[in-house]
Protein backbone atom coordinates (compact mmCIF):
# COMPACT_ATOMS: atom_id res chain seq x y z
CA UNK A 1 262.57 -87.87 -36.85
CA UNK A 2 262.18 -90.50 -34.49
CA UNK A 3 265.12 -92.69 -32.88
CA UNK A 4 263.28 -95.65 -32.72
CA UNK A 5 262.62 -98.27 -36.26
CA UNK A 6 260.03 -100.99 -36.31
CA UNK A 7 260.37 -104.01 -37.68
CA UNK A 8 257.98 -103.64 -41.13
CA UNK A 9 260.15 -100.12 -41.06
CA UNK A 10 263.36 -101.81 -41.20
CA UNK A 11 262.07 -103.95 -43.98
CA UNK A 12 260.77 -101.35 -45.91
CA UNK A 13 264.03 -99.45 -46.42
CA UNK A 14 265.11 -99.58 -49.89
CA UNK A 15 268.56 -99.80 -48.78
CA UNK A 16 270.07 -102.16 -45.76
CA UNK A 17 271.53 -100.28 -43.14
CA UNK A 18 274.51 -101.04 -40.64
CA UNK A 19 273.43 -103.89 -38.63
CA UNK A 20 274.21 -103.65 -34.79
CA UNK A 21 273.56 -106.81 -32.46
CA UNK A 22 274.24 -104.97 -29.12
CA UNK A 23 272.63 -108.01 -27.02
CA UNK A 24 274.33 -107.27 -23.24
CA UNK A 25 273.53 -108.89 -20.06
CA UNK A 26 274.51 -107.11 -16.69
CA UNK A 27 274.89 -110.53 -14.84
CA UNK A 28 276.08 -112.81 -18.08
CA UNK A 29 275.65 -114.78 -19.91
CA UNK A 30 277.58 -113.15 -22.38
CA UNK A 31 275.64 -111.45 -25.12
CA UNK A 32 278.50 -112.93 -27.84
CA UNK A 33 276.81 -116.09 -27.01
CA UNK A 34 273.39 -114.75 -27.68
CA UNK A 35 274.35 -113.55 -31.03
CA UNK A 36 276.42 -117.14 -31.84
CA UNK A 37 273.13 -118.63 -31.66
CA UNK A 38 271.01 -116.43 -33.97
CA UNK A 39 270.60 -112.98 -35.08
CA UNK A 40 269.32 -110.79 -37.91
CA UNK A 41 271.06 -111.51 -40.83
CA UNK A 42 273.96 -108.98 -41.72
CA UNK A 43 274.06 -107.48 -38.10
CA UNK A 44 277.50 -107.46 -36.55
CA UNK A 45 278.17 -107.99 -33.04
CA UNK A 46 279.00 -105.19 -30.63
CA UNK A 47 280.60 -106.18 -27.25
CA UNK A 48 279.01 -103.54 -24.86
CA UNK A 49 281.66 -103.35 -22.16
CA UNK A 50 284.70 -103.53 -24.32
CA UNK A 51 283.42 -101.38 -27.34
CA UNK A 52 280.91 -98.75 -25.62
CA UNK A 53 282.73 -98.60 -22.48
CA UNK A 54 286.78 -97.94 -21.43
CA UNK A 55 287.79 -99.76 -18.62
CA UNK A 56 286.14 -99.43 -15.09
CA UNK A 57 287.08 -96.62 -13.20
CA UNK A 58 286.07 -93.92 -11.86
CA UNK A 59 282.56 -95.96 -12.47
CA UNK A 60 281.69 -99.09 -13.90
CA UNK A 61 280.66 -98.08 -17.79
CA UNK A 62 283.06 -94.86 -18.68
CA UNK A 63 282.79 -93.76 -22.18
CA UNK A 64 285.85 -95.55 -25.00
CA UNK A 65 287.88 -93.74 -26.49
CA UNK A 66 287.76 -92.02 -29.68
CA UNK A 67 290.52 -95.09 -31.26
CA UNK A 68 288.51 -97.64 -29.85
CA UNK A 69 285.17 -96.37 -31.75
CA UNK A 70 286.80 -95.73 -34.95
CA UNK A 71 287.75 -99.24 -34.85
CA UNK A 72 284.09 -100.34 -34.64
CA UNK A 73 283.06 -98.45 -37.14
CA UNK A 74 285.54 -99.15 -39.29
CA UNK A 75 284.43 -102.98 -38.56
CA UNK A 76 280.76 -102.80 -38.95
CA UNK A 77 281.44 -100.81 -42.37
CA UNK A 78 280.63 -97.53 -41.44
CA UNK A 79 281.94 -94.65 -43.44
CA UNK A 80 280.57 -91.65 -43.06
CA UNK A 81 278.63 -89.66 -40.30
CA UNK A 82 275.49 -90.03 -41.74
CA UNK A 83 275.76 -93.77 -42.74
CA UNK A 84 272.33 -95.61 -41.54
CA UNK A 85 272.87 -97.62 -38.72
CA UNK A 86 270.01 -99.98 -36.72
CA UNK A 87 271.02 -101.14 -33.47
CA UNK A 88 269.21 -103.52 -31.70
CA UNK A 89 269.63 -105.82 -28.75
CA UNK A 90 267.54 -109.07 -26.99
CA UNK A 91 264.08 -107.14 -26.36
CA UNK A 92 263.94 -104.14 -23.80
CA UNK A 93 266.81 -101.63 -26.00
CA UNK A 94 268.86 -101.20 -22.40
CA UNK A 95 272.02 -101.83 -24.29
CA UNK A 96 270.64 -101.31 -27.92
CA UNK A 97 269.67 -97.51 -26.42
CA UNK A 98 273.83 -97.31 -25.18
CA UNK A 99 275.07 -98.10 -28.14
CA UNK A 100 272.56 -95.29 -29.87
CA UNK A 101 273.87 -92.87 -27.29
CA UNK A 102 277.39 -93.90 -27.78
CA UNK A 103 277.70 -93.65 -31.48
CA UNK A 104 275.98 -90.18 -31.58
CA UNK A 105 278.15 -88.64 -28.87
CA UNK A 106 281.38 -89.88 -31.08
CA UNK A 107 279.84 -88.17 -34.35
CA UNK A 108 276.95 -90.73 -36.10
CA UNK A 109 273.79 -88.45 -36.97
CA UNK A 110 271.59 -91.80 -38.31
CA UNK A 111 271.13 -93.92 -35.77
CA UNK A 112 268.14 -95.87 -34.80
CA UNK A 113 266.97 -98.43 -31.90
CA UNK A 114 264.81 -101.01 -33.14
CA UNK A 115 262.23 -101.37 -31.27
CA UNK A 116 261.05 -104.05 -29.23
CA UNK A 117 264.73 -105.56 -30.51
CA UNK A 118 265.51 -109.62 -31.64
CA UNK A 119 262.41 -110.43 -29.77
CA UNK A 120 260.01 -108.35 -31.98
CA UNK A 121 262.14 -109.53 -35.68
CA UNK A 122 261.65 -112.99 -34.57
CA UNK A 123 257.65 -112.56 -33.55
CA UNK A 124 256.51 -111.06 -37.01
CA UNK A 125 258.59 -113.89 -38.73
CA UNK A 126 261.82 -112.77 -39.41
CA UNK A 127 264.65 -115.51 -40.07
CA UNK A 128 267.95 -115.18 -38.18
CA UNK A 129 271.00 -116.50 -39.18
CA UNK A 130 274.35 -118.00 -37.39
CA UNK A 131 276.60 -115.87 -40.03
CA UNK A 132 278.86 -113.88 -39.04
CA UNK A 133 279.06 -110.75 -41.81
CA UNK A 134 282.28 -109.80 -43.45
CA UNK A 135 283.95 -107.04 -41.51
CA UNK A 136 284.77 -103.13 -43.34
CA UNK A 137 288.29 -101.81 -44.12
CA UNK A 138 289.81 -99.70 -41.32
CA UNK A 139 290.86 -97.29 -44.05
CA UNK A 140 287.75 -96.42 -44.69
CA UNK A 141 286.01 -96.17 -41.87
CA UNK A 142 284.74 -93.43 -40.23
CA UNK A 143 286.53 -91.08 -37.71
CA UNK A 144 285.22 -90.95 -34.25
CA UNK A 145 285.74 -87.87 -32.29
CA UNK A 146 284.18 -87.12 -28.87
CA UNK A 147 281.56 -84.63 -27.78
CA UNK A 148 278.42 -84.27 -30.14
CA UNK A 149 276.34 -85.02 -27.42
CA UNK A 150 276.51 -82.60 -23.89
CA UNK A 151 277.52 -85.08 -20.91
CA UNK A 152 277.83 -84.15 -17.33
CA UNK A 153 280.11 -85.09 -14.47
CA UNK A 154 279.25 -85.45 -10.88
CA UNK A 155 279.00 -81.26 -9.83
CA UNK A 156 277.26 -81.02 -13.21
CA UNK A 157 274.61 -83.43 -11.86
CA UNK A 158 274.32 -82.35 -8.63
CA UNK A 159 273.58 -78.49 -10.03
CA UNK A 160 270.53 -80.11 -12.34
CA UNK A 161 268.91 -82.32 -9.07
CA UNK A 162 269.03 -78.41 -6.93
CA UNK A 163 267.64 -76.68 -9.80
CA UNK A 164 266.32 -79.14 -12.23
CA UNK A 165 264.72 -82.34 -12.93
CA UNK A 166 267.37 -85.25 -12.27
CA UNK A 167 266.15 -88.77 -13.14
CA UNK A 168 267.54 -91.90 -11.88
CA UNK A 169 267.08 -94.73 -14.05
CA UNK A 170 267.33 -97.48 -11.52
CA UNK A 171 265.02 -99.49 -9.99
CA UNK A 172 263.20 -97.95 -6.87
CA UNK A 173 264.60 -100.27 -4.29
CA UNK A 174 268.01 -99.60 -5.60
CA UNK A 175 267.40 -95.54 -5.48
CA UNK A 176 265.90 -96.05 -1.92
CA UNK A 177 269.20 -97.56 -0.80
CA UNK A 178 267.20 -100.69 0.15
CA UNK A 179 269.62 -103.15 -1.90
CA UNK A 180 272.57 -102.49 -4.19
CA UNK A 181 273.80 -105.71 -5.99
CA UNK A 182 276.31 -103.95 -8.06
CA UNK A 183 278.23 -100.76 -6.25
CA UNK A 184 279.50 -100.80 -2.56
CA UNK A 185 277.45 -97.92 -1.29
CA UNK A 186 273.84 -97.44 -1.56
CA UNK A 187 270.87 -94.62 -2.10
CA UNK A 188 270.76 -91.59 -4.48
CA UNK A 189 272.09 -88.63 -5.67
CA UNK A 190 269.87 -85.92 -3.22
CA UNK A 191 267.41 -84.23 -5.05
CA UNK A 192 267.11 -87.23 -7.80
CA UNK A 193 263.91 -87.92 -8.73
CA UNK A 194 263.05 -92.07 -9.64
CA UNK A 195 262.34 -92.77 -13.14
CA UNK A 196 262.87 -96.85 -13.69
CA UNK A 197 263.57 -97.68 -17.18
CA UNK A 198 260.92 -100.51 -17.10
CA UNK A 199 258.24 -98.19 -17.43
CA UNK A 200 259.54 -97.18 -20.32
CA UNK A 201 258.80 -99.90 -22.32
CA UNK A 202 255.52 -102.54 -22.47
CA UNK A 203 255.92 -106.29 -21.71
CA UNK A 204 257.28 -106.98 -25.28
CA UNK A 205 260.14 -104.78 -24.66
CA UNK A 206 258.67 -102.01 -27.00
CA UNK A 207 258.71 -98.35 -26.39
CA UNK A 208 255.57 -96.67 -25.08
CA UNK A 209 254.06 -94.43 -27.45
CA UNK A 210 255.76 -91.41 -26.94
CA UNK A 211 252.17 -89.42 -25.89
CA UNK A 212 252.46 -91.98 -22.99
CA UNK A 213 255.95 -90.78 -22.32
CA UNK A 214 255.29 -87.92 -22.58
CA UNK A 215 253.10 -88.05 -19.74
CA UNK A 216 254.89 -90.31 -17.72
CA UNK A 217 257.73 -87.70 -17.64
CA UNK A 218 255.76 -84.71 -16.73
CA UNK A 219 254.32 -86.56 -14.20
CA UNK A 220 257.54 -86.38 -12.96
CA UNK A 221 258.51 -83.15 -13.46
CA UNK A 222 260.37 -83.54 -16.02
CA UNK A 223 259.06 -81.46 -19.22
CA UNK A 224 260.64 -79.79 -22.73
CA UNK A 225 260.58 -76.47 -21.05
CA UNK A 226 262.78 -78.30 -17.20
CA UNK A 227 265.82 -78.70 -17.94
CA UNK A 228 266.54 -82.62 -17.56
CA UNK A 229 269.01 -84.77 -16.67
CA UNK A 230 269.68 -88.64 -16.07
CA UNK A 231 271.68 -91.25 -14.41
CA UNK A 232 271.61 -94.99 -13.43
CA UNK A 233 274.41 -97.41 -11.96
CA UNK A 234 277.10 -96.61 -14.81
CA UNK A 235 275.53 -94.92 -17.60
CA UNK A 236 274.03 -97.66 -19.31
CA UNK A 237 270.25 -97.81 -18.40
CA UNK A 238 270.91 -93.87 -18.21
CA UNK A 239 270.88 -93.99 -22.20
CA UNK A 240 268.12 -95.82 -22.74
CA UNK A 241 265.87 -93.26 -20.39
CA UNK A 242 267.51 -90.52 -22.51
CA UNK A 243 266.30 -92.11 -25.73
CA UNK A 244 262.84 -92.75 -23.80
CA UNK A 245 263.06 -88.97 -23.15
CA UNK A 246 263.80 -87.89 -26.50
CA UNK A 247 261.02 -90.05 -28.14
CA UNK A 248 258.68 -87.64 -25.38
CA UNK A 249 260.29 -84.87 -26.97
CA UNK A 250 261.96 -83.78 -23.57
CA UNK A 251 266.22 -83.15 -24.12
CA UNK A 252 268.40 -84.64 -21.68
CA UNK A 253 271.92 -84.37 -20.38
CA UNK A 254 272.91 -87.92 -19.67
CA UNK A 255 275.54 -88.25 -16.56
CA UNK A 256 277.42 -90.85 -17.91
CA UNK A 257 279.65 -92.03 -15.16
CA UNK A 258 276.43 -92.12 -12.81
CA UNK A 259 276.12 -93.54 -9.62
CA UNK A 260 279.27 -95.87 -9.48
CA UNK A 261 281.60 -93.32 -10.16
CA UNK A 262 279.32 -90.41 -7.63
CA UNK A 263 280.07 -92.45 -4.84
CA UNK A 264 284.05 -92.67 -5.73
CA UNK A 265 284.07 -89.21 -3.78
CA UNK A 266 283.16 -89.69 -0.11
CA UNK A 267 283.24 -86.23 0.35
CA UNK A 268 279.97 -86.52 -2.14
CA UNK A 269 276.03 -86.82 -0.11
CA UNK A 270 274.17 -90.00 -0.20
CA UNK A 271 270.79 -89.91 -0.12
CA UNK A 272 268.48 -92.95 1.06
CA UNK A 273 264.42 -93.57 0.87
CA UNK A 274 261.84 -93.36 -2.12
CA UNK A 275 262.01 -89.29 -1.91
């Protein structure tokens, strides 16, 4: 079953699912104000670095905790593991694709990225709204609790690049070491191989037919029978590469504290160029 909904799809369903406006900007503005202006109607809002990421350090984007996801769920009304829940974000499903990760590492079995996001509802017509939906009861919401999903840490990642396939989700001048806007050291894990979520997706923001993926991966090295792993800045673009992945059919091990919190060890190698 696919992780990814179209638009007609989401229509189709007899019954509306949990609505999840994960819009997210690295650099601002904020996506709250994104969502203010217009959304799809009955989708909550879902603050990215507060709600699908405890507090820098070590790295940038660490998973919550299990408290702080209940309470989300328990806000956007869901009760149950396998309640239906759409999340969605401006276009490309960078932040959309964390909060997919996110909610099935803490327990949710039904989740799906919408794909191609707001930008897609709004070309084939859809209204949004400036509507804020009522929030659920905290009593009966449902329980997060941690580990559904394998995750690695920093030796775990460094074991898959010597033996594996290791992706690295950035962009290629970023992995070369060439610029880093966001951490205070640059390059790459040694051994990681560059993946860029942009080619993920088409210039709409959707998904590439997951044929297409499929090759793309391979191409890399990176195949069902390789055992795969990924990693970006601070685990964010990391998720949406694993959801990329999984739409290939290829399983992957996401690194979540990635890059950011690799180079908190000095003792750890840094590795600079496009190989």
């Amino acid at each position: 079953m696919s992780a990814l909904i179209t638009v007609a799809e989401l229509r189709a369903l007899s019954a509306v699912p949990v609505l999840a406006d994960v819009t997210w900007n690295l650099a601002g503005p904020p996506g709250k104000d994104a969502y203010d202006a217009g959304h799809l109607p009955g989708a909550h809002f879902v603050d990215l670095d507060t709600e699908l990421a405890g507090p820098p350090g070590p790295g940038r984007h660490p998973l919550p905790d299990a408290t702080t996801v209940t309470a989300t769920f328990a806000r956007l009304g869901v009760t149950s593991a396998d309640t239906p829940v759409v999340v969605y974000d401006a276009a490309n499903s960078t932040a959309a694709a964390r909060a997919w990760w996110v909610f099935r590492y803490f327990g949710l079995t039904n989740v799906k990225v919408l794909n191609g996001g707001l930008a897609a509802w709004r070309a084939a017509g859809g209204e949004l709204t400036t509507t804020a939906p009522t929030t659920g009861s905290v009593a009966d919401g449902f329980v997060a609790t941690p580990g559904h999903l394998p995750v690695l840490d920093a030796e775990g990642a460094a074991a898959v690049a010597a033996k594996g396939i290791l992706l690295d989700a950035r962009a290629p001048e970023r992995f070369a070491g060439e610029v880093e806007p966001m951490d205070p050291v640059a390059g790459h894990i040694p051994g990681a191989v560059n993946a860029p979520t942009t080619a993920n997706v088409d210039d709409t923001g959707h998904f590439l037919p997951p044929a297409d993926l499929r090759t793309r991966f391979a191409n890399l090295g990176a195949t069902a029978d390789t055992e795969v792993a990924v990693y970006c800045g601070s685990g964010v673009t990391a998720a949406h590469e694993a959801l990329a992945l999984e739409s290939a059919g290829v399983p992957a091990t996401v690194y979540i504290g990635s890059w950011s919190e690799w180079i908190t060890d000095p003792t750890r190698p840094v590795a600079t160029g496009s190989d």
